[in-house]
PDB file of N, CA and C in Angstrom:
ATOM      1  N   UNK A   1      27.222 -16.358  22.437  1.00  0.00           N
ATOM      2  CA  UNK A   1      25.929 -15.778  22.752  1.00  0.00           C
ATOM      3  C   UNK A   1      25.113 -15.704  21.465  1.00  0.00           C
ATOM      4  N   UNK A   2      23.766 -16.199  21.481  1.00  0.00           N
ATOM      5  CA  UNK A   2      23.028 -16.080  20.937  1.00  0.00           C
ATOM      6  C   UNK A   2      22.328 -14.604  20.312  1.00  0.00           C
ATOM      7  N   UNK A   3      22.487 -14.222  19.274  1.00  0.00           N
ATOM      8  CA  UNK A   3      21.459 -12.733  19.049  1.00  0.00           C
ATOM      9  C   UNK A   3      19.912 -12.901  19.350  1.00  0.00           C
ATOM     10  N   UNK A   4      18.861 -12.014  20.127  1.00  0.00           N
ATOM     11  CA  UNK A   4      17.341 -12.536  19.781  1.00  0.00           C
ATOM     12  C   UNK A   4      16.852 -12.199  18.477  1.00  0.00           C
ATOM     13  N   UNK A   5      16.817 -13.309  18.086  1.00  0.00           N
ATOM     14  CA  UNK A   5      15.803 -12.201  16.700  1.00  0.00           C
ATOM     15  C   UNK A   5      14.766 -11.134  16.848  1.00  0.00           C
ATOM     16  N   UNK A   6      14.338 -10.332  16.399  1.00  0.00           N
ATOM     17  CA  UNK A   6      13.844  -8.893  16.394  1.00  0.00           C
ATOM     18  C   UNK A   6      12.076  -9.646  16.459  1.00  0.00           C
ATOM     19  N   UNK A   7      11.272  -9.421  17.344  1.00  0.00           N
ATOM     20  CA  UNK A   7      10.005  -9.145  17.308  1.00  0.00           C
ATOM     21  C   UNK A   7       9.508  -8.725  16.424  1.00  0.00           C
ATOM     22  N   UNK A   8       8.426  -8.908  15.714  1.00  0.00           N
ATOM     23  CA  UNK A   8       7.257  -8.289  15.371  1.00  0.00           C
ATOM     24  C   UNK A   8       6.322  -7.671  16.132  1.00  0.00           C
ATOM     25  N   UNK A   9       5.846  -6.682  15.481  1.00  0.00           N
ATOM     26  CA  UNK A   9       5.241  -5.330  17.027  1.00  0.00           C
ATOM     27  C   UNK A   9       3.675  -6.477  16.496  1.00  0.00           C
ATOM     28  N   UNK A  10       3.050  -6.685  17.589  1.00  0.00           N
ATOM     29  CA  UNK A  10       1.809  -7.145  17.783  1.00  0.00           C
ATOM     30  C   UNK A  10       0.675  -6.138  18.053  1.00  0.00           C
ATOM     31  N   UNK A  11       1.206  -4.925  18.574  1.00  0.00           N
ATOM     32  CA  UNK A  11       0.371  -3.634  19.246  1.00  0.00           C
ATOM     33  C   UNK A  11      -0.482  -3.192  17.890  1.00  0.00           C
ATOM     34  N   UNK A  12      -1.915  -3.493  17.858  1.00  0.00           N
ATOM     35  CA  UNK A  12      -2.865  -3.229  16.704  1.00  0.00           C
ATOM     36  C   UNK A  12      -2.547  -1.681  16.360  1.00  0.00           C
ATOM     37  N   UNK A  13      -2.238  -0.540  17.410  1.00  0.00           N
ATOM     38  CA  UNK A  13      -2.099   0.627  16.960  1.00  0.00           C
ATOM     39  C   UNK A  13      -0.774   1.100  16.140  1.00  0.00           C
ATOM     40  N   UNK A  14       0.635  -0.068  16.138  1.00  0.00           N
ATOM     41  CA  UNK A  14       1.772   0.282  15.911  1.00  0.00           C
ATOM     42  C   UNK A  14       1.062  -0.640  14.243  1.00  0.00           C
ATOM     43  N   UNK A  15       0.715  -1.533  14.352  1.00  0.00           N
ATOM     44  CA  UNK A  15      -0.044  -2.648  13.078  1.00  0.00           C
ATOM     45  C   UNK A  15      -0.423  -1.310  11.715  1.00  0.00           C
ATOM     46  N   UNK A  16      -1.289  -0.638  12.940  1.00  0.00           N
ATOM     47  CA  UNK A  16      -1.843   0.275  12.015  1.00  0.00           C
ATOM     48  C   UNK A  16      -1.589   1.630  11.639  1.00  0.00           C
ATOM     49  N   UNK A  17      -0.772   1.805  12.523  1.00  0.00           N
ATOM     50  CA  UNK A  17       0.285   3.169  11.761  1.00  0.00           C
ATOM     51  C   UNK A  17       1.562   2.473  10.637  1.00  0.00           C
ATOM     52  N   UNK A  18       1.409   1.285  10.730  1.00  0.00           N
ATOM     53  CA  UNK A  18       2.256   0.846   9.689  1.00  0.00           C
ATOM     54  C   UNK A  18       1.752   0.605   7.921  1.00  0.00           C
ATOM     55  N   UNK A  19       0.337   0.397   8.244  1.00  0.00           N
ATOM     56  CA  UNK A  19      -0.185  -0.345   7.187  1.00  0.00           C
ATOM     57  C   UNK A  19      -0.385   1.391   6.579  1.00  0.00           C
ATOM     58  N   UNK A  20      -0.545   2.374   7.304  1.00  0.00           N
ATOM     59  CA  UNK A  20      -1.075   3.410   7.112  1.00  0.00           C
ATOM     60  C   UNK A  20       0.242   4.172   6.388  1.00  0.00           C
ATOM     61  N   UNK A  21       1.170   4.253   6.591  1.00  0.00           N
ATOM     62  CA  UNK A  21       2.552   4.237   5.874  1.00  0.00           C
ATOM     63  C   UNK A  21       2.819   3.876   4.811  1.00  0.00           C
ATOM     64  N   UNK A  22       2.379   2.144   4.872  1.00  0.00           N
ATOM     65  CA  UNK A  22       2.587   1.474   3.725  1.00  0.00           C
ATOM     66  C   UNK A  22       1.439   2.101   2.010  1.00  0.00           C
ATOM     67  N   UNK A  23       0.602   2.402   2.574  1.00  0.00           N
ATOM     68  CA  UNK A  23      -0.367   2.798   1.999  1.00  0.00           C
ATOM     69  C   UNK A  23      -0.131   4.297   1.657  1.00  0.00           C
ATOM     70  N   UNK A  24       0.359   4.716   2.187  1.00  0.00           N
ATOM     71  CA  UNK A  24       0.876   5.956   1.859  1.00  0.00           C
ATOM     72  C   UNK A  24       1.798   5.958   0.313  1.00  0.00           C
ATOM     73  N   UNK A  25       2.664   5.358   0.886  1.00  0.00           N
ATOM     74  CA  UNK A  25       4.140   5.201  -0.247  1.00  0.00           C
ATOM     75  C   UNK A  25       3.519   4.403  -1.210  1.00  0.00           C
ATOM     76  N   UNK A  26       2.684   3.520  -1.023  1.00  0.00           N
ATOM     77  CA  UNK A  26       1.701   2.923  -2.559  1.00  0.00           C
ATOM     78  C   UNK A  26       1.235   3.790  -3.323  1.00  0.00           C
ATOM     79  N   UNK A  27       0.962   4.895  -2.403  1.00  0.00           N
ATOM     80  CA  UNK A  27       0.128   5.449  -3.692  1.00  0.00           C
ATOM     81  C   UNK A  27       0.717   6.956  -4.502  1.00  0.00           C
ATOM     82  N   UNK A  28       2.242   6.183  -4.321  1.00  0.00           N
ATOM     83  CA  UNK A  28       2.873   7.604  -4.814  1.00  0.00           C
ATOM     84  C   UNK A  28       3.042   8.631  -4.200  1.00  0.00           C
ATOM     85  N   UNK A  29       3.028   8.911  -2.899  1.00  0.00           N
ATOM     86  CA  UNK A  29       2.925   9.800  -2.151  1.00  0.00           C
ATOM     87  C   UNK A  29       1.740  10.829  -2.235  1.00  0.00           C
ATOM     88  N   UNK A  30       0.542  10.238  -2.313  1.00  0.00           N
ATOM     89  CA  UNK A  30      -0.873  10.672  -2.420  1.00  0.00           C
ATOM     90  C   UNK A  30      -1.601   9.843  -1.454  1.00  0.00           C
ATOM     91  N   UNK A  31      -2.301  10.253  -1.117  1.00  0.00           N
ATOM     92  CA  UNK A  31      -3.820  10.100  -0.150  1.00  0.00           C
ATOM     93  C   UNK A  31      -5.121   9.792  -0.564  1.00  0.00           C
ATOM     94  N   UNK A  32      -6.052   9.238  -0.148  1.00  0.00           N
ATOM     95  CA  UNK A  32      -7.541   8.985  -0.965  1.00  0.00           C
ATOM     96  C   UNK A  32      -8.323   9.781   0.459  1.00  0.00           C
ATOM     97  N   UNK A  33      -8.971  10.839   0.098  1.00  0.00           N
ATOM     98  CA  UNK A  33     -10.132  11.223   0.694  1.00  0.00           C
ATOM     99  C   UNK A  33     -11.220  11.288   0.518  1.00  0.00           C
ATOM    100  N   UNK A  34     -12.061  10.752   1.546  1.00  0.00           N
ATOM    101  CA  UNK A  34     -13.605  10.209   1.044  1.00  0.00           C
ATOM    102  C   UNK A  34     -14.354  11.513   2.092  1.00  0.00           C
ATOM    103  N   UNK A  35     -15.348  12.196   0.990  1.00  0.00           N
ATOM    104  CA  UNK A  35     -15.859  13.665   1.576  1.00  0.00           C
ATOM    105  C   UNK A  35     -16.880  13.069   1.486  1.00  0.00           C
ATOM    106  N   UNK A  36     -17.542  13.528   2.586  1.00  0.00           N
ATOM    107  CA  UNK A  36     -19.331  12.964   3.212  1.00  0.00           C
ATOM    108  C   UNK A  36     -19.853  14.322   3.556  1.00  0.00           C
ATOM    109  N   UNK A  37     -21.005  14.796   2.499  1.00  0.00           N
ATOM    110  CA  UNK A  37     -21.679  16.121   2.991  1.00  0.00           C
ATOM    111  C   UNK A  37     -22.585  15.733   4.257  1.00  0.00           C
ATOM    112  N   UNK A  38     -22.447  16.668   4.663  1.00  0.00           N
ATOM    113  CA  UNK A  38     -23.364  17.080   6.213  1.00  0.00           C
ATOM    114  C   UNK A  38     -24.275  18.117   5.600  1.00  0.00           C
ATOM    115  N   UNK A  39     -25.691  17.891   6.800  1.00  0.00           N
ATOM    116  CA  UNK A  39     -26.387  19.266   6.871  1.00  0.00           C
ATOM    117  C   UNK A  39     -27.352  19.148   5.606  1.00  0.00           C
ATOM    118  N   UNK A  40     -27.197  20.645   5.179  1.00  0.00           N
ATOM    119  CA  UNK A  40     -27.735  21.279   3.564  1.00  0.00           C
ATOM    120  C   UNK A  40     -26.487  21.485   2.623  1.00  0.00           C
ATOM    121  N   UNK A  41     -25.157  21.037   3.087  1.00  0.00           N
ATOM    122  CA  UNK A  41     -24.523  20.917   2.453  1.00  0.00           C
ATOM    123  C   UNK A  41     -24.691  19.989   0.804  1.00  0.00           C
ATOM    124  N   UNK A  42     -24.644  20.617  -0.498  1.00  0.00           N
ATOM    125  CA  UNK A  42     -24.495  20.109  -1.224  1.00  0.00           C
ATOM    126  C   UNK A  42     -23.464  18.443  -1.673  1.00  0.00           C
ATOM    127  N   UNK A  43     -24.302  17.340  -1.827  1.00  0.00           N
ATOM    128  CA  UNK A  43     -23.270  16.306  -2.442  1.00  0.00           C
ATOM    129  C   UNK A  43     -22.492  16.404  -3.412  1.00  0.00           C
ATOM    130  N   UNK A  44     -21.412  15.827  -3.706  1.00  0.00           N
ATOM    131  CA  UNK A  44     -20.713  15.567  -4.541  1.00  0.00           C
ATOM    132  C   UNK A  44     -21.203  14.564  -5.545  1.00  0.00           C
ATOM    133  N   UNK A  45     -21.010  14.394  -7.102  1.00  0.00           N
ATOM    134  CA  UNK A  45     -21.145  13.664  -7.927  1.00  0.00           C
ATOM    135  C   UNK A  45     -20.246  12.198  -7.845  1.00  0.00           C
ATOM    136  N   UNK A  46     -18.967  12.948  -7.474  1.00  0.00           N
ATOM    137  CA  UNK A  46     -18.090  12.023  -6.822  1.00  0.00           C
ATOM    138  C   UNK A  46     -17.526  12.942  -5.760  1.00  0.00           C
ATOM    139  N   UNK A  47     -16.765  11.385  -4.468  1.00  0.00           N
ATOM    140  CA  UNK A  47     -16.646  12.056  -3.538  1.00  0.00           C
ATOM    141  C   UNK A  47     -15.455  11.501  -2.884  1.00  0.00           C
ATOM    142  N   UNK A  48     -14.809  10.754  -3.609  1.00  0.00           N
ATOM    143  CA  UNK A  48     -13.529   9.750  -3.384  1.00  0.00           C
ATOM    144  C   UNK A  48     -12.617  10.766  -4.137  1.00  0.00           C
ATOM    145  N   UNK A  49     -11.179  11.006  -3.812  1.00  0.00           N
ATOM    146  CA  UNK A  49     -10.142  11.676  -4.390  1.00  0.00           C
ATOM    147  C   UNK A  49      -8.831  11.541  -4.068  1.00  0.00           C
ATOM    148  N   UNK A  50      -7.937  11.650  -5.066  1.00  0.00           N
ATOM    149  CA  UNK A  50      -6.491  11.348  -4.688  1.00  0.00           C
ATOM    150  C   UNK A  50      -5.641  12.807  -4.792  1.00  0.00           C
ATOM    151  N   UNK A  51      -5.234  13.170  -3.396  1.00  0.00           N
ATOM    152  CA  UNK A  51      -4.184  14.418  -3.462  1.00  0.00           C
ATOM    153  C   UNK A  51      -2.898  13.951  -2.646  1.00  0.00           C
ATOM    154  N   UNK A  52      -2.328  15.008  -3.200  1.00  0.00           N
ATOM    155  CA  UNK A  52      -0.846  14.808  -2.605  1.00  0.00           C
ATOM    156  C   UNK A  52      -0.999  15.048  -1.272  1.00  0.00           C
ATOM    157  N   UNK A  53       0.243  13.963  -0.674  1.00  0.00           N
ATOM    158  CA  UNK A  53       0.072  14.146   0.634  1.00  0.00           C
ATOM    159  C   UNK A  53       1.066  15.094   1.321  1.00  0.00           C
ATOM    160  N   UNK A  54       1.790  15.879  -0.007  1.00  0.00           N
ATOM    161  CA  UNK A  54       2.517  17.120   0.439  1.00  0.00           C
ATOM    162  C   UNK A  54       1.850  18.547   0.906  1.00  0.00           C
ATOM    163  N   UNK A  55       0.425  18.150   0.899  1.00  0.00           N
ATOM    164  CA  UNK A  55      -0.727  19.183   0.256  1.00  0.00           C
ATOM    165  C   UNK A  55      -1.050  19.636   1.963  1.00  0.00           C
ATOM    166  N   UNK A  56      -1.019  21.275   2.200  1.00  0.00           N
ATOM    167  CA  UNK A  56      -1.476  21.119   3.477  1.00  0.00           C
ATOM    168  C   UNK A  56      -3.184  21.342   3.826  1.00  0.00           C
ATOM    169  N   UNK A  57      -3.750  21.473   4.803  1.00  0.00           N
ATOM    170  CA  UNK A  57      -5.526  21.150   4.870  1.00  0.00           C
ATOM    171  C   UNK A  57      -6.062  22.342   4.213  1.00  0.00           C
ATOM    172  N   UNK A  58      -5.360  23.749   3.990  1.00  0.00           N
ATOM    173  CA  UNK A  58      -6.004  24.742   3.242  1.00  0.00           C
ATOM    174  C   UNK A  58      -6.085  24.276   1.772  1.00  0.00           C
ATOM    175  N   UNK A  59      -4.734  23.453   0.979  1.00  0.00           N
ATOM    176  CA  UNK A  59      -5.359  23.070  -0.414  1.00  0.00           C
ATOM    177  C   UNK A  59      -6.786  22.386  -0.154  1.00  0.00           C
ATOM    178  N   UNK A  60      -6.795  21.540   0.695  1.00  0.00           N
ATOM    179  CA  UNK A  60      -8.160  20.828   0.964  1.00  0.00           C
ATOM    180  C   UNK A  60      -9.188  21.680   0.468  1.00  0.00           C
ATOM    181  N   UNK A  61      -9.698  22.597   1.503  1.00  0.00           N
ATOM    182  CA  UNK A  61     -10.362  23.136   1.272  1.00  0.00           C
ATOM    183  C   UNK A  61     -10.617  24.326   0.100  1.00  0.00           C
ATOM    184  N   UNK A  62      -9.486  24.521  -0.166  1.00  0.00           N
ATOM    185  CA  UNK A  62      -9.480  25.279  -1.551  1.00  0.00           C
ATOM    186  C   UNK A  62     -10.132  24.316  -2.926  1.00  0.00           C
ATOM    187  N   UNK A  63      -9.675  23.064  -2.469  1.00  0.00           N
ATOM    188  CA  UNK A  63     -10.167  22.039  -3.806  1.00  0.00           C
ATOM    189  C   UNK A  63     -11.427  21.701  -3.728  1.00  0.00           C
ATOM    190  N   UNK A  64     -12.419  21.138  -2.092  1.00  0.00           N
ATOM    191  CA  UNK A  64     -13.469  21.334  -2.278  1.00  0.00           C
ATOM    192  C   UNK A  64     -14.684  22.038  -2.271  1.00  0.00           C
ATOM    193  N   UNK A  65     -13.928  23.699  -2.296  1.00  0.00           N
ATOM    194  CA  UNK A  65     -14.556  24.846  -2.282  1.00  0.00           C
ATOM    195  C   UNK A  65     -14.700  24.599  -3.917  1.00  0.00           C
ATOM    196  N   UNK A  66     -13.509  24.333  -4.681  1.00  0.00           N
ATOM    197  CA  UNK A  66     -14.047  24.575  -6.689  1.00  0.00           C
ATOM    198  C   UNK A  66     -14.878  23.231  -6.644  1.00  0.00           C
ATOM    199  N   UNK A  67     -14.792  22.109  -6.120  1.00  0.00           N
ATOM    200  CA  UNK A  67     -15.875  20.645  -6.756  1.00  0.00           C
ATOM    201  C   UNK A  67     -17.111  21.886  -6.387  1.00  0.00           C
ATOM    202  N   UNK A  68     -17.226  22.263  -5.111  1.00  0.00           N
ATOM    203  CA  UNK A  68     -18.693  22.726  -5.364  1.00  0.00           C
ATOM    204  C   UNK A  68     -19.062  23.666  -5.498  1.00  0.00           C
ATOM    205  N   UNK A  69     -18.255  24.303  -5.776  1.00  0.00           N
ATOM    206  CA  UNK A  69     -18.731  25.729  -6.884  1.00  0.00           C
ATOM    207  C   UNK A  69     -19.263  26.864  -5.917  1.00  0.00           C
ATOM    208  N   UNK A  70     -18.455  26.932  -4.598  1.00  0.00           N
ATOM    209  CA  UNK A  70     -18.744  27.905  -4.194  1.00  0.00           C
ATOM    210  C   UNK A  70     -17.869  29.072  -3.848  1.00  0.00           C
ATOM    211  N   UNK A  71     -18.531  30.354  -3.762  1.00  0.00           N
ATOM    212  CA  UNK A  71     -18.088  31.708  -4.115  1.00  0.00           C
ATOM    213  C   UNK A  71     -17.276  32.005  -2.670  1.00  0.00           C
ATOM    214  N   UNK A  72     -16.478  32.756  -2.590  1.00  0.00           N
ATOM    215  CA  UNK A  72     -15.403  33.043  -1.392  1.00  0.00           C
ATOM    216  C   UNK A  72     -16.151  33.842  -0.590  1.00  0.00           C
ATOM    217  N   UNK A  73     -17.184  34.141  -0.262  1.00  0.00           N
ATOM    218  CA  UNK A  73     -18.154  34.666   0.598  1.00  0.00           C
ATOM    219  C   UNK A  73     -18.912  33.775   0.990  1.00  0.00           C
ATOM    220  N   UNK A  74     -19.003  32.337   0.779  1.00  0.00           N
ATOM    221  CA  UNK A  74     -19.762  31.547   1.405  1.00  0.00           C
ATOM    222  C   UNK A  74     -19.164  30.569   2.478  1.00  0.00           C
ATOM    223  N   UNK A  75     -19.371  30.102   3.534  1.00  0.00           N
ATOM    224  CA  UNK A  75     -18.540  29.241   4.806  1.00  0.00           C
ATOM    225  C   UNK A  75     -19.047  27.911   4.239  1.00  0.00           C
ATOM    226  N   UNK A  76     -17.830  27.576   4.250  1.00  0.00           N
ATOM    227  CA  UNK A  76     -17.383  25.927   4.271  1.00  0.00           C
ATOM    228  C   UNK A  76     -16.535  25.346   5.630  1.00  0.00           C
ATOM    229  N   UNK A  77     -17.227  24.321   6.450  1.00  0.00           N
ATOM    230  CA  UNK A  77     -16.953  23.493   7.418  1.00  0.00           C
ATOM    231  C   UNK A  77     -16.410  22.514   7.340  1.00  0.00           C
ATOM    232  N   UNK A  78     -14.912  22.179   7.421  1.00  0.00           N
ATOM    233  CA  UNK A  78     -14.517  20.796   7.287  1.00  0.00           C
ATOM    234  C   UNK A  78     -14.009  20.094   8.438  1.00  0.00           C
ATOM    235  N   UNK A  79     -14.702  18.888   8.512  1.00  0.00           N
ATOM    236  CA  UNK A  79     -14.664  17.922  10.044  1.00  0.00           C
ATOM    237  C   UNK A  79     -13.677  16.866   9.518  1.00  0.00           C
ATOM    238  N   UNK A  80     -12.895  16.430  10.649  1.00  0.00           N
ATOM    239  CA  UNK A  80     -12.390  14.944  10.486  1.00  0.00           C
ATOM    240  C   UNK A  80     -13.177  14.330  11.840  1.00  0.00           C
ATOM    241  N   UNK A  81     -13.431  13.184  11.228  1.00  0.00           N
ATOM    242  CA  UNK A  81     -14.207  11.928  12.415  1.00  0.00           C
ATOM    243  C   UNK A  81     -15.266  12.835  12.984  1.00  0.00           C
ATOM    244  N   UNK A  82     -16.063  13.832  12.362  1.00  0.00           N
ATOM    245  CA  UNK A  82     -16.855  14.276  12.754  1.00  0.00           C
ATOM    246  C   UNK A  82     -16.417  15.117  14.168  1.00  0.00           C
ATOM    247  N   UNK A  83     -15.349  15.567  14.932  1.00  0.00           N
ATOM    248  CA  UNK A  83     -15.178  16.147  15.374  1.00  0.00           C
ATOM    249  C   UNK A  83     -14.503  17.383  15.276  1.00  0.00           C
ATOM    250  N   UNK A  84     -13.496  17.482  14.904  1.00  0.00           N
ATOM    251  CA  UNK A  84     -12.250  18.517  15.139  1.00  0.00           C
ATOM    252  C   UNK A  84     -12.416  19.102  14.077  1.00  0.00           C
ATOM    253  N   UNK A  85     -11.774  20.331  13.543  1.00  0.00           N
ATOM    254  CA  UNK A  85     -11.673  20.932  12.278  1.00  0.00           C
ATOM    255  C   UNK A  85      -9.890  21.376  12.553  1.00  0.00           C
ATOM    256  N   UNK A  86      -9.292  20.483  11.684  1.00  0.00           N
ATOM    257  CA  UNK A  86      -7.602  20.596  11.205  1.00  0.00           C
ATOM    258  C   UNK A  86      -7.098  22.263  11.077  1.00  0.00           C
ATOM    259  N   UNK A  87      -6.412  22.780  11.449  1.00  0.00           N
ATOM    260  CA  UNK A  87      -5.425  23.639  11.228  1.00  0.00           C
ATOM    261  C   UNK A  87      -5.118  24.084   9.575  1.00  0.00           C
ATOM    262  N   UNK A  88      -5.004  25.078   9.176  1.00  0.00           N
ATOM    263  CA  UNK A  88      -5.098  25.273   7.747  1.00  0.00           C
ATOM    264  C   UNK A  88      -3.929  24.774   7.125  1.00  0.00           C
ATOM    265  N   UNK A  89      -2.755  24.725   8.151  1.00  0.00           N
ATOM    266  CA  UNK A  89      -1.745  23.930   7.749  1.00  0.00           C
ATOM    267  C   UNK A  89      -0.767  22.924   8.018  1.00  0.00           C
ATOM    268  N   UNK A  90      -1.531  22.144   8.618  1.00  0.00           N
ATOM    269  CA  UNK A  90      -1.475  21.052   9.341  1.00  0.00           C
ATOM    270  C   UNK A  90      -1.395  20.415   7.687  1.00  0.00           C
ATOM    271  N   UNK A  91      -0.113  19.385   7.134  1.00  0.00           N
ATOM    272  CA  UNK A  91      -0.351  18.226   6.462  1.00  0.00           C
ATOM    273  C   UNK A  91      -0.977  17.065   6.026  1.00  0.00           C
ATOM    274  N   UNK A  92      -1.355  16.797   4.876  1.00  0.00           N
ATOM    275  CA  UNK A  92      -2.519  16.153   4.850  1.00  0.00           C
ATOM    276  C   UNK A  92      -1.432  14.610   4.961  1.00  0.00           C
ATOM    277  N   UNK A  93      -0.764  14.263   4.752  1.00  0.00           N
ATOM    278  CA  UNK A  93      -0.083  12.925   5.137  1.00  0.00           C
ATOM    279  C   UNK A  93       0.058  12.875   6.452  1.00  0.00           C
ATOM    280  N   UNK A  94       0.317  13.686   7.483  1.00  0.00           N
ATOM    281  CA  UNK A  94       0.256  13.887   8.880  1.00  0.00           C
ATOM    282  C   UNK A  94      -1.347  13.637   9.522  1.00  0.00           C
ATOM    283  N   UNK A  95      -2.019  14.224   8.877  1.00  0.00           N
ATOM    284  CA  UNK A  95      -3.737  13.462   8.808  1.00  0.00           C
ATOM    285  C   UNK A  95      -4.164  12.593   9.012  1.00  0.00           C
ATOM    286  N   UNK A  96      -3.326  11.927   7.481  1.00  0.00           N
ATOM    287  CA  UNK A  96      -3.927  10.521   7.039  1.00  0.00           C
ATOM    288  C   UNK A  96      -2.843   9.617   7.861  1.00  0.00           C
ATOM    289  N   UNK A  97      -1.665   9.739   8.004  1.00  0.00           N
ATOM    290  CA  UNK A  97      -1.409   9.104   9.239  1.00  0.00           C
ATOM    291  C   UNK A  97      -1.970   8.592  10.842  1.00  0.00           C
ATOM    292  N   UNK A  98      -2.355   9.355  10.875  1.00  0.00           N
ATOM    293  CA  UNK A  98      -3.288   9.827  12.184  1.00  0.00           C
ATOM    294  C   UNK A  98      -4.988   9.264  12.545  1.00  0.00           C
ATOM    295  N   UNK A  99      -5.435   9.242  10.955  1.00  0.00           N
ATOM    296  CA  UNK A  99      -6.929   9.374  11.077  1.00  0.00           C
ATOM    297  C   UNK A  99      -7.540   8.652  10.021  1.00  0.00           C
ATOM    298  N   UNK A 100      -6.850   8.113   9.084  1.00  0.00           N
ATOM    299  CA  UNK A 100      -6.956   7.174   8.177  1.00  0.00           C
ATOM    300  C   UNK A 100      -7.919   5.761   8.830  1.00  0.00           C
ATOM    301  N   UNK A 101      -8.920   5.845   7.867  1.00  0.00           N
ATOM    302  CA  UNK A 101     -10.242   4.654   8.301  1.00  0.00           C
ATOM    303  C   UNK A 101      -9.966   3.565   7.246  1.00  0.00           C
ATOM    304  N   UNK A 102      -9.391   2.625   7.019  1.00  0.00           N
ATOM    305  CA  UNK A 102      -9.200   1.707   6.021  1.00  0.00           C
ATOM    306  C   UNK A 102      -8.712   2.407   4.590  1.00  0.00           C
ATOM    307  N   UNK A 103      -7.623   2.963   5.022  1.00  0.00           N
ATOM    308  CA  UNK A 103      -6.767   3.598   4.016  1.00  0.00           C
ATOM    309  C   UNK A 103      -7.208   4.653   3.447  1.00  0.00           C
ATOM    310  N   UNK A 104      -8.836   5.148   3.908  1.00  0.00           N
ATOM    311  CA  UNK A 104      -9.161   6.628   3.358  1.00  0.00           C
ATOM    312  C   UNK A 104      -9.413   7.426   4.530  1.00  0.00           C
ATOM    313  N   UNK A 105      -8.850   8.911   4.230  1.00  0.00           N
ATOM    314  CA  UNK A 105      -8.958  10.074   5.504  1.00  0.00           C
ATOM    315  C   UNK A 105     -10.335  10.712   5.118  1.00  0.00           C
ATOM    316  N   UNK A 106     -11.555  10.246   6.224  1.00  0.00           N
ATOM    317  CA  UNK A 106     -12.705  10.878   6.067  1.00  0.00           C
ATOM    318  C   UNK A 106     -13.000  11.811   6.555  1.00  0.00           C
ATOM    319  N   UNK A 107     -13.563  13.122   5.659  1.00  0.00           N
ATOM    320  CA  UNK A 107     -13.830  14.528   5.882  1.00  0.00           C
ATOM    321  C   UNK A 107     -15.164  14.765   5.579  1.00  0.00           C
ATOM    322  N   UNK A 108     -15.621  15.247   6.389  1.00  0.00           N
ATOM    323  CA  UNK A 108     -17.235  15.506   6.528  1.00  0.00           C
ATOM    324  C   UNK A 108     -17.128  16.988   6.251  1.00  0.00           C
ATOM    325  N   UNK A 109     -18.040  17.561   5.259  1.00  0.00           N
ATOM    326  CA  UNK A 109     -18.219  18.975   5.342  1.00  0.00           C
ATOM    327  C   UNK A 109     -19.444  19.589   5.357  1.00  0.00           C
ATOM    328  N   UNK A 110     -19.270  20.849   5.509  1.00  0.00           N
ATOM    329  CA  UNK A 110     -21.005  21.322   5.901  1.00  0.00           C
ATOM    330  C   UNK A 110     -21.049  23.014   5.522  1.00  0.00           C
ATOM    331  N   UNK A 111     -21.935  23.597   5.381  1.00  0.00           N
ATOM    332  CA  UNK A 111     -22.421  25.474   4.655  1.00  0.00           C
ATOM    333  C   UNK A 111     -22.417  25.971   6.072  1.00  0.00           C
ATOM    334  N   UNK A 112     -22.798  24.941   7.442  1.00  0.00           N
ATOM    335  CA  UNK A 112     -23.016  25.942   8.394  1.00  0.00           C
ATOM    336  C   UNK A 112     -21.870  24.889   9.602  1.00  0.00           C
ATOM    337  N   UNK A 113     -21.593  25.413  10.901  1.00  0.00           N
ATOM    338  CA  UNK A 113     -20.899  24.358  12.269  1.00  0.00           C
ATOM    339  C   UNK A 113     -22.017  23.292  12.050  1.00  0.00           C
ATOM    340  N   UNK A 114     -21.603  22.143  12.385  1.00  0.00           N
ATOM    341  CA  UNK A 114     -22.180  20.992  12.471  1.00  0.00           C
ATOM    342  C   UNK A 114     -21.665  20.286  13.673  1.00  0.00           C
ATOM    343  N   UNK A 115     -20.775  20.108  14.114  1.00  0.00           N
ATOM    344  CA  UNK A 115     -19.673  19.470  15.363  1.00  0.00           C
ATOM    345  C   UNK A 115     -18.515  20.885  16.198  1.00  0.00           C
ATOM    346  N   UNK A 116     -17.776  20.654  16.757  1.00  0.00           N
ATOM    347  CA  UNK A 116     -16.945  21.095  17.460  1.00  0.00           C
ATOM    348  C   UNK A 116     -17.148  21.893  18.479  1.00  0.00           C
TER     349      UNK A 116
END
């Protein structure tokens, strides 16, 4: 009897939870997040960043609460795909698994609700 040789998954969504993996472990076990202000939300100078993907969504927001220099009495909104707002500790490699747009997890943020 013949063995079959093993398939290659063709399914674009299995394609792309793979590449999304692969991309993962490239980068050291870090993530690239690309932050897009909303609203009156202040821009970033830069807005591309590499964190660990051990990091859960509250470092997130703890890190781009210091880029923009705001005081713990002020509301910060953070969207993925412009819809949902993540769990404070929900994993950011569990994220970027998930929601990763050409290898970067895009987070939209905003001073006031903008989506959900």
């Amino acid at each position: 009897i013949d063995p079959t040789p093993m398939q290659q998954p063709t399914d674009q969504s299995m394609t792309s939870s793979i590449l999304a993996l692969d991309l993962l472990a490239a980068a050291d076990n870090k993530v690239v997040i690309l932050f897009r202000a909303t609203g009156n939300a202040p821009a970033l100078k830069q807005n591309k960043f590499k964190l660990s993907a051990n990091y859960n969504f509250f470092k997130v927001i703890e890190f781009l609460r210091h880029q923009l220099k705001l005081e713990l009495s002020q509301s910060l909104f953070l969207f993925i795909h412009q819809t949902f707002q993540p769990s404070p500790d929900a994993l950011l490699s569990s994220l970027f698994k998930c929601f990763q747009l050409n290898g970067k997890l895009v987070i939209n943020y905003s001073l006031t609700p903008a989506w959900g």
